[in-house]
Protein backbone atom coordinates (compact mmCIF):
# COMPACT_ATOMS: atom_id res chain seq x y z
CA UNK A 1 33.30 -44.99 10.07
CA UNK A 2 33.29 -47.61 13.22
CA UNK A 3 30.51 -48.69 15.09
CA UNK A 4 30.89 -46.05 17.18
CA UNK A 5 29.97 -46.60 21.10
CA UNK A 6 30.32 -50.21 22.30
CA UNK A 7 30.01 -52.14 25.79
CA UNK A 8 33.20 -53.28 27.13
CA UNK A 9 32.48 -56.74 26.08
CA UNK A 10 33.36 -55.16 22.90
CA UNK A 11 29.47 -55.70 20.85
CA UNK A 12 27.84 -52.33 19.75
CA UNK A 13 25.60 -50.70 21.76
CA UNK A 14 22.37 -49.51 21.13
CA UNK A 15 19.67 -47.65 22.86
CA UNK A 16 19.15 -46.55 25.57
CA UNK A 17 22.12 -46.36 26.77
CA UNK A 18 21.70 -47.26 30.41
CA UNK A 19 24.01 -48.72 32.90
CA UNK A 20 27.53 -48.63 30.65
CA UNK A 21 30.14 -49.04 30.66
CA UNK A 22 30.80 -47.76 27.16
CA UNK A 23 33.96 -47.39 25.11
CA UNK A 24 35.07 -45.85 21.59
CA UNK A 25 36.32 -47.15 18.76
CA UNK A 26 37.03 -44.02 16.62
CA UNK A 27 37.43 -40.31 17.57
CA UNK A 28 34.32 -38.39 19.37
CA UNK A 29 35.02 -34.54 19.05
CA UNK A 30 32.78 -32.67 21.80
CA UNK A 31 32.18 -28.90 22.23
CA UNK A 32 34.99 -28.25 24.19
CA UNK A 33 37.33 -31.46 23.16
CA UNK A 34 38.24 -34.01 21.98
CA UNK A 35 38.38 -37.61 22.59
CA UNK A 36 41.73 -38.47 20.58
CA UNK A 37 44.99 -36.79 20.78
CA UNK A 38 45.94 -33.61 20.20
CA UNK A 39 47.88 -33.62 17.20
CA UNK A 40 48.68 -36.23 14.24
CA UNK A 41 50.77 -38.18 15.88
CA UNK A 42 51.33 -41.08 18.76
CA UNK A 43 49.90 -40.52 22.02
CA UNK A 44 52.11 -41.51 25.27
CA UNK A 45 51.38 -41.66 28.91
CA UNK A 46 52.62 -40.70 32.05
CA UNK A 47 51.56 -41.42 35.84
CA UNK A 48 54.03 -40.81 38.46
CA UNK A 49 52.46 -42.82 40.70
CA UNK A 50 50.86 -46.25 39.23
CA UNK A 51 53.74 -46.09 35.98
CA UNK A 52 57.34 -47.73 35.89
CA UNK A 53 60.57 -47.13 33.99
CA UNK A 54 60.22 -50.18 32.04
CA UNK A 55 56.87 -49.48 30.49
CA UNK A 56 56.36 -48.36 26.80
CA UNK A 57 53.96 -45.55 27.78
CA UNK A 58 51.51 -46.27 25.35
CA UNK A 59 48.63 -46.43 27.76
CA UNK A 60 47.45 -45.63 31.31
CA UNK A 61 47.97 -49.32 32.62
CA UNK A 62 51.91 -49.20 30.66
CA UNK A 63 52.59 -45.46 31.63
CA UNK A 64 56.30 -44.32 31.95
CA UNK A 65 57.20 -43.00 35.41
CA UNK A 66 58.56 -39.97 33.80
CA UNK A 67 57.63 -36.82 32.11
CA UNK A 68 61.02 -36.70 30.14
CA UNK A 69 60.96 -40.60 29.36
CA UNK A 70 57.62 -40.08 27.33
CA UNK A 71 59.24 -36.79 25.86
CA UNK A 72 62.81 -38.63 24.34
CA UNK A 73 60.07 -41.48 22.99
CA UNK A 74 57.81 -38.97 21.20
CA UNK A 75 58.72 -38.03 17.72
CA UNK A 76 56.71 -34.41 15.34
CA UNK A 77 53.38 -33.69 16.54
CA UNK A 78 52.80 -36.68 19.10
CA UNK A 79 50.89 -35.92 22.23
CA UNK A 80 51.97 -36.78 26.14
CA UNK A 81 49.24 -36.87 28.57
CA UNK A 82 50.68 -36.32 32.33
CA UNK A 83 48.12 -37.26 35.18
CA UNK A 84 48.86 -35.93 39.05
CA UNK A 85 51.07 -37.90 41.57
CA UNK A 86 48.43 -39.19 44.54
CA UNK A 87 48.85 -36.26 47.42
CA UNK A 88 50.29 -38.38 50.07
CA UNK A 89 49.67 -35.57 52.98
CA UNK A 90 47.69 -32.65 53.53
CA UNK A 91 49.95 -29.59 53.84
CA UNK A 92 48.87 -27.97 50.78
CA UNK A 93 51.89 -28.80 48.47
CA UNK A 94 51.17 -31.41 45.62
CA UNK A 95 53.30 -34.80 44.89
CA UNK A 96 55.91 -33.03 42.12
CA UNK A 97 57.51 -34.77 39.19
CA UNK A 98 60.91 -33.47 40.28
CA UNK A 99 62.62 -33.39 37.32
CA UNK A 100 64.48 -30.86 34.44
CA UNK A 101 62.60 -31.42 31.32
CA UNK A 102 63.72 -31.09 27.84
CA UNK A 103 61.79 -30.46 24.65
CA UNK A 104 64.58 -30.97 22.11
CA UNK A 105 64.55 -29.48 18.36
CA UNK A 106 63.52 -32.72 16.45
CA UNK A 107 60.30 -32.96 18.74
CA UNK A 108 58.39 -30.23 17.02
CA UNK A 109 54.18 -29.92 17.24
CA UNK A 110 54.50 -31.86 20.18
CA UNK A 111 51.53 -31.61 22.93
CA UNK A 112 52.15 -31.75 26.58
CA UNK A 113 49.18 -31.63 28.46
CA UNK A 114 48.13 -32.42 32.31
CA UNK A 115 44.91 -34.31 32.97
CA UNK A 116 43.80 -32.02 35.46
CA UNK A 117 41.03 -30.97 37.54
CA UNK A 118 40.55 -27.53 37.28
CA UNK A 119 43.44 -24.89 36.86
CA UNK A 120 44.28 -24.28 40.92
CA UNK A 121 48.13 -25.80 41.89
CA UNK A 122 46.23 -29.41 43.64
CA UNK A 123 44.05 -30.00 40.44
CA UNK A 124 47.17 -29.96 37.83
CA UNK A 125 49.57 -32.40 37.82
CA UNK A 126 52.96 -30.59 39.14
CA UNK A 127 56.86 -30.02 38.37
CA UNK A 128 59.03 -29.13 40.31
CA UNK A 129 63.20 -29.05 39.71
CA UNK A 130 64.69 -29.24 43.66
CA UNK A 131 66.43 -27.17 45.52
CA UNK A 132 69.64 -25.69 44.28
CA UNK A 133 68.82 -26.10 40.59
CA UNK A 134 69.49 -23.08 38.30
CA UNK A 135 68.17 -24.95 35.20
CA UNK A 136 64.27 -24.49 34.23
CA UNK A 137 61.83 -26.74 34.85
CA UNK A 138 60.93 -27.26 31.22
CA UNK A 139 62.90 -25.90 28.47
CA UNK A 140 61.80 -25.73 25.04
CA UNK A 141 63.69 -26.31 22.16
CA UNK A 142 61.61 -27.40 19.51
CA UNK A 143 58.74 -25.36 17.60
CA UNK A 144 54.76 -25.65 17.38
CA UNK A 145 54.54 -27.26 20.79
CA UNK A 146 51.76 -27.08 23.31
CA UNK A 147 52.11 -26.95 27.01
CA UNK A 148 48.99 -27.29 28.73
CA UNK A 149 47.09 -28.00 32.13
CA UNK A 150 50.30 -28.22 34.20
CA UNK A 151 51.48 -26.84 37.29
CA UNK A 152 55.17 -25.50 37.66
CA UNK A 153 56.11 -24.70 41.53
CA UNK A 154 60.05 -22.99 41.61
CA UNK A 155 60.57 -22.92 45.21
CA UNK A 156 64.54 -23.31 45.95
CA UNK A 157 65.61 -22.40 42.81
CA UNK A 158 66.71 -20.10 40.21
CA UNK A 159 66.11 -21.71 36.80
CA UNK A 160 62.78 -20.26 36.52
CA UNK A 161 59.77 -22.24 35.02
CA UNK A 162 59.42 -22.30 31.35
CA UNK A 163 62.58 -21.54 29.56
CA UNK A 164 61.67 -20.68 25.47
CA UNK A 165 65.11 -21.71 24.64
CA UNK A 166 65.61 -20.79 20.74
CA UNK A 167 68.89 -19.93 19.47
CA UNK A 168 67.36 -19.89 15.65
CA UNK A 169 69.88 -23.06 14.94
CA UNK A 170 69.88 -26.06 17.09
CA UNK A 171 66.97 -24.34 19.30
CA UNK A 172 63.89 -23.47 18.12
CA UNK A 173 60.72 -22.47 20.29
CA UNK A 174 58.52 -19.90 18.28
CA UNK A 175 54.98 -21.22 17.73
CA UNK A 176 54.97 -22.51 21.79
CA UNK A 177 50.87 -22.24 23.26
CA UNK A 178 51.21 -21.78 26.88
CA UNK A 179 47.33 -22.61 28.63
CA UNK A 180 46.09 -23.15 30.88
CA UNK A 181 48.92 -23.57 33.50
CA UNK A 182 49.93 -22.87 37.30
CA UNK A 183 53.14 -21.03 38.27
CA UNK A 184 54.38 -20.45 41.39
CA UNK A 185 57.55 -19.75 43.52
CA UNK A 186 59.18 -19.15 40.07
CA UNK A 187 62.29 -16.99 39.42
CA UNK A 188 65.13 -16.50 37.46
CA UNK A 189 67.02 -14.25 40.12
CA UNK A 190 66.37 -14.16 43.75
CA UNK A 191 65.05 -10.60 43.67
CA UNK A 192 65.53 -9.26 40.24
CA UNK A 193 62.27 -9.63 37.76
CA UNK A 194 64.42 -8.44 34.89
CA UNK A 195 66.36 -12.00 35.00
CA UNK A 196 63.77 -14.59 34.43
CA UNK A 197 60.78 -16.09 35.97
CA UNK A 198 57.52 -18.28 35.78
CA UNK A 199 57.79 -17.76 31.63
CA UNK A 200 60.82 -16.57 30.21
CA UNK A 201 62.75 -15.90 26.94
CA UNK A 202 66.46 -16.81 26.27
CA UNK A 203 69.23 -14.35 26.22
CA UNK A 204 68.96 -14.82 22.28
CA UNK A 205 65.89 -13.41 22.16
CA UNK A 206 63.69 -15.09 19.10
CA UNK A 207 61.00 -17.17 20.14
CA UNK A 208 58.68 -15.39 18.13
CA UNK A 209 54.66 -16.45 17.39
CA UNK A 210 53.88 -17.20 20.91
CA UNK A 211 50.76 -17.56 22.95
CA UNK A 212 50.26 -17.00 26.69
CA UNK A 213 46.48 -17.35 27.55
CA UNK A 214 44.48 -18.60 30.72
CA UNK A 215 47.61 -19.30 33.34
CA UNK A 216 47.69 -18.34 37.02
CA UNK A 217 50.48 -17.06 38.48
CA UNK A 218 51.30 -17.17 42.60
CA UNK A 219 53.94 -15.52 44.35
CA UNK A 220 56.86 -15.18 41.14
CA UNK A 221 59.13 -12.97 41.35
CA UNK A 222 58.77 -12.31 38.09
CA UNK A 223 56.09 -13.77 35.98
CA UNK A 224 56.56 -13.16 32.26
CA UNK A 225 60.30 -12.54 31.23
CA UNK A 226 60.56 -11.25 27.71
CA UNK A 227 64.14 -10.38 26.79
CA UNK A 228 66.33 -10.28 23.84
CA UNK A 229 69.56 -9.61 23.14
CA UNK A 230 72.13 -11.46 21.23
CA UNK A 231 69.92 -12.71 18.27
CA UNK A 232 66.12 -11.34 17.61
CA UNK A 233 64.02 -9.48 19.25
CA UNK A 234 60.75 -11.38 20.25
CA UNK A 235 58.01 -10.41 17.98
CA UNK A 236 54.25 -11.44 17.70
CA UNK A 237 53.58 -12.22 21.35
CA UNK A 238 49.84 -12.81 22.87
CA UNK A 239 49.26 -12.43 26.57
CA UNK A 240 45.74 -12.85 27.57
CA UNK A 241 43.48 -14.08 29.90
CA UNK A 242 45.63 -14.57 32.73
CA UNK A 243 45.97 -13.77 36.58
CA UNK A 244 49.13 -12.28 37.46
CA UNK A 245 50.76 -12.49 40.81
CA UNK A 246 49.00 -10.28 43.58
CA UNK A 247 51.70 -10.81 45.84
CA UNK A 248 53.49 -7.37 46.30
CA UNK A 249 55.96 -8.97 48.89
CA UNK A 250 57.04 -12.09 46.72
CA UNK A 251 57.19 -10.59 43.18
CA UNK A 252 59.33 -7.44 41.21
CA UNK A 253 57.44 -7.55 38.05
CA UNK A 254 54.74 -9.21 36.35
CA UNK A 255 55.45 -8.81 32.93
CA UNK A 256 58.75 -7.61 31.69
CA UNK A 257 60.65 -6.61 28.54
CA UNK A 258 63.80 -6.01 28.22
CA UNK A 259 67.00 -6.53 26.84
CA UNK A 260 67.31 -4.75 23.47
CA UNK A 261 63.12 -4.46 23.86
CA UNK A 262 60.21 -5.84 22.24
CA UNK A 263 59.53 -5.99 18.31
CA UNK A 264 56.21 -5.77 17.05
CA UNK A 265 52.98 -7.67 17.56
CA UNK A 266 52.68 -7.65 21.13
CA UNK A 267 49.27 -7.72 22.31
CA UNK A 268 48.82 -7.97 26.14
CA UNK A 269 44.63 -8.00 26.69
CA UNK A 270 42.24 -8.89 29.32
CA UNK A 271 44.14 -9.65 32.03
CA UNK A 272 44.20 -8.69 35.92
CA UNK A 273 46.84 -7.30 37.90
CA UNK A 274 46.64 -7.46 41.94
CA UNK A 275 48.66 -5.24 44.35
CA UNK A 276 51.41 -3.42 43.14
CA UNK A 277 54.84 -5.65 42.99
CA UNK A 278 57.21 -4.67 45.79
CA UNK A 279 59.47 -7.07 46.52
CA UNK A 280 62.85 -5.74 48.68
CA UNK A 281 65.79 -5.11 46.58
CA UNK A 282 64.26 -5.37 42.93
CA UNK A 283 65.03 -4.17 40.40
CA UNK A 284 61.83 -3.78 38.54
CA UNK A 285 59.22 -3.10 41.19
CA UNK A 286 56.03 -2.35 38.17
CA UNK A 287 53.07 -4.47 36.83
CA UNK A 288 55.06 -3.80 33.56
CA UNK A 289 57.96 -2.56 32.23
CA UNK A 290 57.51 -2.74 28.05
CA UNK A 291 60.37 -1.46 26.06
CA UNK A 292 60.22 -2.25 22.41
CA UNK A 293 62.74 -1.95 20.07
CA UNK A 294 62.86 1.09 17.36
CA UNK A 295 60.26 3.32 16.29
CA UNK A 296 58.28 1.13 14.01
CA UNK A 297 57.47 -1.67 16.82
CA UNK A 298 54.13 -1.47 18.04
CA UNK A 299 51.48 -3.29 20.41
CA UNK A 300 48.18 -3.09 22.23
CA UNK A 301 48.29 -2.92 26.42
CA UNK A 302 44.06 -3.03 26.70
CA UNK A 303 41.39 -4.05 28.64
CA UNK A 304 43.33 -5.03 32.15
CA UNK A 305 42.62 -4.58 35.42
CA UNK A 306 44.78 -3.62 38.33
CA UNK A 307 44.36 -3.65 41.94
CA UNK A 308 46.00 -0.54 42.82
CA UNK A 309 44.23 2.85 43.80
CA UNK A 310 44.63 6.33 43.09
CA UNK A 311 43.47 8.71 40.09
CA UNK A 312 43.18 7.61 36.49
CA UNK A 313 45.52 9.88 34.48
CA UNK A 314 48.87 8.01 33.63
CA UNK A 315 50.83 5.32 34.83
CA UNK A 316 52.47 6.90 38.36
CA UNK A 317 52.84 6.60 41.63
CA UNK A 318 49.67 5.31 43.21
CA UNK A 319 47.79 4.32 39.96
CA UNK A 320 48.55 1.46 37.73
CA UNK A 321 52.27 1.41 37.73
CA UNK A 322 53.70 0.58 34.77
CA UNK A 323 56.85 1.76 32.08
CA UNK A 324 55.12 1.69 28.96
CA UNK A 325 56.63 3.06 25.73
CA UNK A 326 54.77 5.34 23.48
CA UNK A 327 54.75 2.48 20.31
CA UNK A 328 52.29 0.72 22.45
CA UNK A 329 48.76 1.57 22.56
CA UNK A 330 46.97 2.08 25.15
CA UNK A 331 43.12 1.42 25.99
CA UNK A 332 40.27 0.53 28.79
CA UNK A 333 42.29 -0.19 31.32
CA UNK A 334 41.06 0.22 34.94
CA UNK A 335 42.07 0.82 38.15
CA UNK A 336 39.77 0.71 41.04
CA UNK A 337 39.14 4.06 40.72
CA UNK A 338 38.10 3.68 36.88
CA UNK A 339 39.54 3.81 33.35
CA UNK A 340 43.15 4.90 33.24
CA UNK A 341 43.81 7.97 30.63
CA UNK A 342 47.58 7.61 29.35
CA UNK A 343 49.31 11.37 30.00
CA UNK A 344 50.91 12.29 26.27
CA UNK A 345 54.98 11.87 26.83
């Protein structure tokens, strides 16, 4: 063990502890945290603002000026920490990292994570790919990795946000944690929710082992992509904890599966739904649309909350709208007129 808590001068300190400051010289692990990085590996920094491209990144005052610079430097289970660009005017949009951003294959267990304050679009730091692009903002290719605390804004284009880009040989992305995060303006087709959005699976399907927990969502047109179709179906999915879009105008679907369907494992829980997705010309125009993929593929669609009114039998017109197959199960979830009861099919 080290000494523990020191003044700056660099002598141990010893009570009380009045007047700091104080540094570490070993890991502190807190409730909710922890003071050293993430995983096993090297930690490297990033700070739009106060950074440059000739820095080595390996601390706040030598941060790299890019998101993907830090990214091609890390190596297995390293950790990037990404702080905010300074807000340089007051119109409500945050200073983006405008940039495409790669996780490749050799990268694996890596952790990406904002230093943010709070989860609203201001308090995380932001990316954001231009206008015109039809690339994702962040694509990964390599398994185990974390994304975290980060804020993805889509406006202009129609690569979509995060791309899980795994085409089980020189693309891998099952194991990916996504918390945490803010996505808006995201899409992977100008109208249609069944071609990508905020989150999104690869035409190959795969990406399997995947969590989706805490994230806001704002005005995507659609905001959780599932599809599959020339590889593996996705299987083993968690979706929980998050706020969907409640813009009807701006968004076709909020979750969506699709392609040759769903496999098994797919537990959607706990989340809340806002008004009824309506956006002109869609092709989706549900909260959900879940198809899975044979008779012995199975989930859990429980404990969510929608905004929409009506009775509580089914999924029609005027209740919680949703296309939900009969291998998924079904339980407390509520409208605002109460707990929906699933009609038998």
């Amino acid at each position: 063990m080290g000494q523990g808590l020191k003044a700056v001068g660099g002598n141990p300190a010893s009570p009380p502890y009045r007047n700091g400051p104080y540094t570490w010289d070993q890991q502190v692990t807190f409730a909710q945290g922890s003071g050293s990085p993430i995983g096993e590996g090297d930690t490297w920094y990033v700070d739009g603002t106060n950074g440059a491209s000739g820095n080595n990144g390996k601390s706040w005052t030598t941060a790299m000026i890019t998101i993907q610079a830090a990214i091609t430097a890390a190596g297995p289970g390293d950790t990037v920490f990404i702080t905010a660009k300074d807000i340089t005017d007051g119109t409500g949009e945050p200073t983006s990292y405008e940039e495409n951003v790669i996780i490749p294959l050799a990268t694996s267990n890596l952790s990406v994570i904002g230093v943010s304050r709070g989860r609203t679009q201001g308090g995380l730091p932001q990316m954001e790919d231009g206008t015109g692009t039809t690339d994702a903002i962040l694509k990964v290719q390599a398994p185990g990795c974390l994304i975290a605390n980060l804020g993805f804004n889509g406006a202009g284009n129609t690569g979509g946000g995060i791309l899980l880009d795994d085409d089980y040989s020189t693309k891998s992305a099952f194991g990916t944690s996504i918390i945490g995060c803010h996505f808006k303006n995201c899409k992977g087709h100008s109208t249609h929710g069944s071609k990508g959005g905020a989150i999104m699976w690869g035409t190959a399907g795969n990406a399997w082992q995947v969590l989706i927990d805490g994230n806001t969502f704002y005005k995507n047109v659609c905001d959780i992509c599932i599809i599959g179709t020339s590889n593996t179906v996705p299987q083993d999915v968690t979706i929980q904890n998050n706020s969907f879009s409640d813009s009807p105008a701006s968004t076709d679907c909020n979750i969506y599966t699709g392609g040759s369907g769903f496999g098994g494992g797919l537990l959607i829980k706990d989340n809340t739904f806002g008004g009824l997705p309506a956006l002109s010309s869609g092709d989706v125009a549900l909260y959900a649309k879940i198809l899975i993929s044979g008779t012995s593929a199975s989930g859990m669609f429980c404990g969510n909350y929608f905004g929409s009114l009506g009775t509580t039998a089914g999924w029609g017109s005027g209740k919680a709208e949703c296309d939900i197959e009969d291998g998924i199960w079904t339980v407390n979830n509520r409208t605002a007129a109460g707990v929906i009861v699933r009609e038998a099919t």
